[in-house]
C-alpha atoms as a PDB file:
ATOM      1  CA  UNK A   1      21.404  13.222  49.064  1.00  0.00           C
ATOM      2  CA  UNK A   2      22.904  10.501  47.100  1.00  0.00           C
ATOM      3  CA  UNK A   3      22.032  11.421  43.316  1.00  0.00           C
ATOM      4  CA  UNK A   4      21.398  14.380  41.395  1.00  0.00           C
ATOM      5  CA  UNK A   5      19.654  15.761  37.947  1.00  0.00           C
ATOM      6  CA  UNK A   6      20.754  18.139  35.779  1.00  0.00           C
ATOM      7  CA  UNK A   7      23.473  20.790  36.339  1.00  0.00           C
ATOM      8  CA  UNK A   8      22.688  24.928  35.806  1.00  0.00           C
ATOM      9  CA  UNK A   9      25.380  27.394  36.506  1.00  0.00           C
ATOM     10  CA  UNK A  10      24.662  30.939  37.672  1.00  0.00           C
ATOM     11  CA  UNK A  11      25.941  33.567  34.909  1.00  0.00           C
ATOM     12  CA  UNK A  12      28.431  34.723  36.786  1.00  0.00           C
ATOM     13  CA  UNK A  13      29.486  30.758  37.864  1.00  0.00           C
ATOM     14  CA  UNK A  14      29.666  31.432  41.479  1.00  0.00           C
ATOM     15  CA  UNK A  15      26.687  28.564  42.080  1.00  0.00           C
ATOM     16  CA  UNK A  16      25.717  25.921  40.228  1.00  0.00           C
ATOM     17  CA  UNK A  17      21.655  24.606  40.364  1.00  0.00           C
ATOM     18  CA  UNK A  18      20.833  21.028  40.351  1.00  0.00           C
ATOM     19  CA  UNK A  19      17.680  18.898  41.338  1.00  0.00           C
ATOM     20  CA  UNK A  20      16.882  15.938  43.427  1.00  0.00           C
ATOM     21  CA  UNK A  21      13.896  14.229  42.135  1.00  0.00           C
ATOM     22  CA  UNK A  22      15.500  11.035  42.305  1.00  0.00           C
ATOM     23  CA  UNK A  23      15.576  11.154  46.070  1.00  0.00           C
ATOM     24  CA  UNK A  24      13.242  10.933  49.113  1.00  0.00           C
ATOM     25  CA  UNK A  25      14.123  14.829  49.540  1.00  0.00           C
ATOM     26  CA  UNK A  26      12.970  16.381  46.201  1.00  0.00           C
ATOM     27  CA  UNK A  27      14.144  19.727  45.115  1.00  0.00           C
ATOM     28  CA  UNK A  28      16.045  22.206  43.512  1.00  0.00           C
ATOM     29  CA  UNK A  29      19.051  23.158  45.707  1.00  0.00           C
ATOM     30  CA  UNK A  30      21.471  26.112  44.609  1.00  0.00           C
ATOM     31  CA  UNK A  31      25.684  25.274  45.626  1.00  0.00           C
ATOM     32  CA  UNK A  32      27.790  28.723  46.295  1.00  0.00           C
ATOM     33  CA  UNK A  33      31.233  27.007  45.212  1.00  0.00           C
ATOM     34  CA  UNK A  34      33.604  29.393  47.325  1.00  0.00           C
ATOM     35  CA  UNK A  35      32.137  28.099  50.621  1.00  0.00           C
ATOM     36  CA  UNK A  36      30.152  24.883  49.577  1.00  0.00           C
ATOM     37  CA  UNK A  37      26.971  26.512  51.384  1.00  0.00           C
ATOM     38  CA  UNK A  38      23.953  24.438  49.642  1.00  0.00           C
ATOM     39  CA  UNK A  39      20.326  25.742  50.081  1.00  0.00           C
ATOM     40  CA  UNK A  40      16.971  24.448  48.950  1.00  0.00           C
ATOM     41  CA  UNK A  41      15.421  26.576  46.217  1.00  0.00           C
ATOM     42  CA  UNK A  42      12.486  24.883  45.664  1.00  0.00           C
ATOM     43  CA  UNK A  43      10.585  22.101  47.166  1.00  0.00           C
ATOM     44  CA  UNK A  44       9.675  19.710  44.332  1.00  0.00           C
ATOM     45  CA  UNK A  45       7.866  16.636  46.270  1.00  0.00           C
ATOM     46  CA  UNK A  46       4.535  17.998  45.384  1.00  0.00           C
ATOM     47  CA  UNK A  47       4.983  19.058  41.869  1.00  0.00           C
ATOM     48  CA  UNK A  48       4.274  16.348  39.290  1.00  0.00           C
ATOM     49  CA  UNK A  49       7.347  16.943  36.808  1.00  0.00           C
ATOM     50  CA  UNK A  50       7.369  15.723  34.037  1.00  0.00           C
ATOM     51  CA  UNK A  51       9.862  12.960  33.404  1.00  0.00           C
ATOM     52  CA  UNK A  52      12.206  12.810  30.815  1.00  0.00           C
ATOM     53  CA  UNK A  53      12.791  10.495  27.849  1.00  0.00           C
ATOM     54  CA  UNK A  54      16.343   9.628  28.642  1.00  0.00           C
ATOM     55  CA  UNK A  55      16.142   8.500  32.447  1.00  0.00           C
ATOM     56  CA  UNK A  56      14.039   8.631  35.157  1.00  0.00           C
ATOM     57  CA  UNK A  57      15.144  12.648  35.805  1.00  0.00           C
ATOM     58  CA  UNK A  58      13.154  15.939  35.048  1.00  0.00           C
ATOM     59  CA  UNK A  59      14.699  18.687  33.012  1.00  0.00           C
ATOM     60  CA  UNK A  60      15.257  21.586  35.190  1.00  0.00           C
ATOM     61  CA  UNK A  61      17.154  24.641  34.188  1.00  0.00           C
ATOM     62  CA  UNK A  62      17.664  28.370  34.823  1.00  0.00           C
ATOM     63  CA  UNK A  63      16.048  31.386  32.494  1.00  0.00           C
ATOM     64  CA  UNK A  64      17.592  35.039  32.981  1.00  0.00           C
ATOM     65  CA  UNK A  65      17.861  36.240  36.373  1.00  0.00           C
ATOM     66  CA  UNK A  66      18.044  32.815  37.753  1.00  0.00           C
ATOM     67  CA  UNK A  67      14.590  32.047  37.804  1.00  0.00           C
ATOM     68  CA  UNK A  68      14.652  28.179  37.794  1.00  0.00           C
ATOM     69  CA  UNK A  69      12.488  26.292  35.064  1.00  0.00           C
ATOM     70  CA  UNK A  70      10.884  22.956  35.228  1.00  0.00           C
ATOM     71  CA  UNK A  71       8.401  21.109  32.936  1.00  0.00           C
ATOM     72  CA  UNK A  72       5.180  19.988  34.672  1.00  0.00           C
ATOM     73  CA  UNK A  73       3.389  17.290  33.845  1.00  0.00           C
ATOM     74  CA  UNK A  74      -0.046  17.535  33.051  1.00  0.00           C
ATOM     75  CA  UNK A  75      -0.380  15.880  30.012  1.00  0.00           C
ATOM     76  CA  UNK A  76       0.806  18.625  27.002  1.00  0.00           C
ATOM     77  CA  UNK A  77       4.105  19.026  28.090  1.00  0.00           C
ATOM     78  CA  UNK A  78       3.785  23.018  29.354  1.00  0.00           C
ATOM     79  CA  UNK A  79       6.429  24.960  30.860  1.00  0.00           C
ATOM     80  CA  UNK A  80       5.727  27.214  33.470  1.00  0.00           C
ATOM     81  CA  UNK A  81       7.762  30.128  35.048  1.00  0.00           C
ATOM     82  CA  UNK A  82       7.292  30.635  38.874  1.00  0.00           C
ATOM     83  CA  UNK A  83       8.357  34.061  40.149  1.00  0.00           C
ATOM     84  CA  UNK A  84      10.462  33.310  43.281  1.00  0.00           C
ATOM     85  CA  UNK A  85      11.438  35.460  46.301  1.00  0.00           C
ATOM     86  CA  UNK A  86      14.608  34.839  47.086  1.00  0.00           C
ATOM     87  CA  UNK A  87      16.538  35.920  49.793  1.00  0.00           C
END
C-alpha cells in the first residue's frame, strides 16, 4: 500500500482504522499499534463509495462498537451500517 484515507481510532486507541481506496487493493484495514499487526476489515473494490468533495478519498469512519461506516454512492448520498463479524 502506498497511500491511505482517513484515520479512525478504536476507543480505547489500541488500533487505528484507515482505508485504501486510492489503491489497486481497496479496503478498510484495522492497525493494532503494540505489534503493528494490520488486517483487512473490509473489502471495498466492489462497493461504489461515494467520493468526497475535498480529494479523490471516501469518508470512512467508525460508529460505537467499531462498526466501520462508509457513504455509498448511489446518487442521494445514504449512509449505510453493515453489521460485521469479526473475529
Amino acid at each position: 500500500m502506498n497511500s491511505f484515507g482517513y484515520l479512525a481510532w478504536s476507543p480505547d486507541s489500541a488500533s487505528v482504522y484507515f482505508n485504501t481506496v486510492l489503491n489497486g487493493d481497496a479496503g478498510y484495514f484495522r492497525l493494532r499499534i503494540s505489534d503493528a499487526k494490520m488486517e483487512k476489515v473490509v473489502d471495498l473494490k466492489k462497493i461504489r463509495l461515494y467520493r468526497d468533495q475535498f480529494g479523490p478519498s471516501s469518508w470512512t469512519g467508525l460508529r460505537a462498537g467499531e462498526i466501520p461506516l462508509f457513504p455509498r454512492d448511489i446518487s442521494t448520498q445514504e449512509i449505510y451500517a453493515f453489521d460485521l463479524q469479526l473475529p
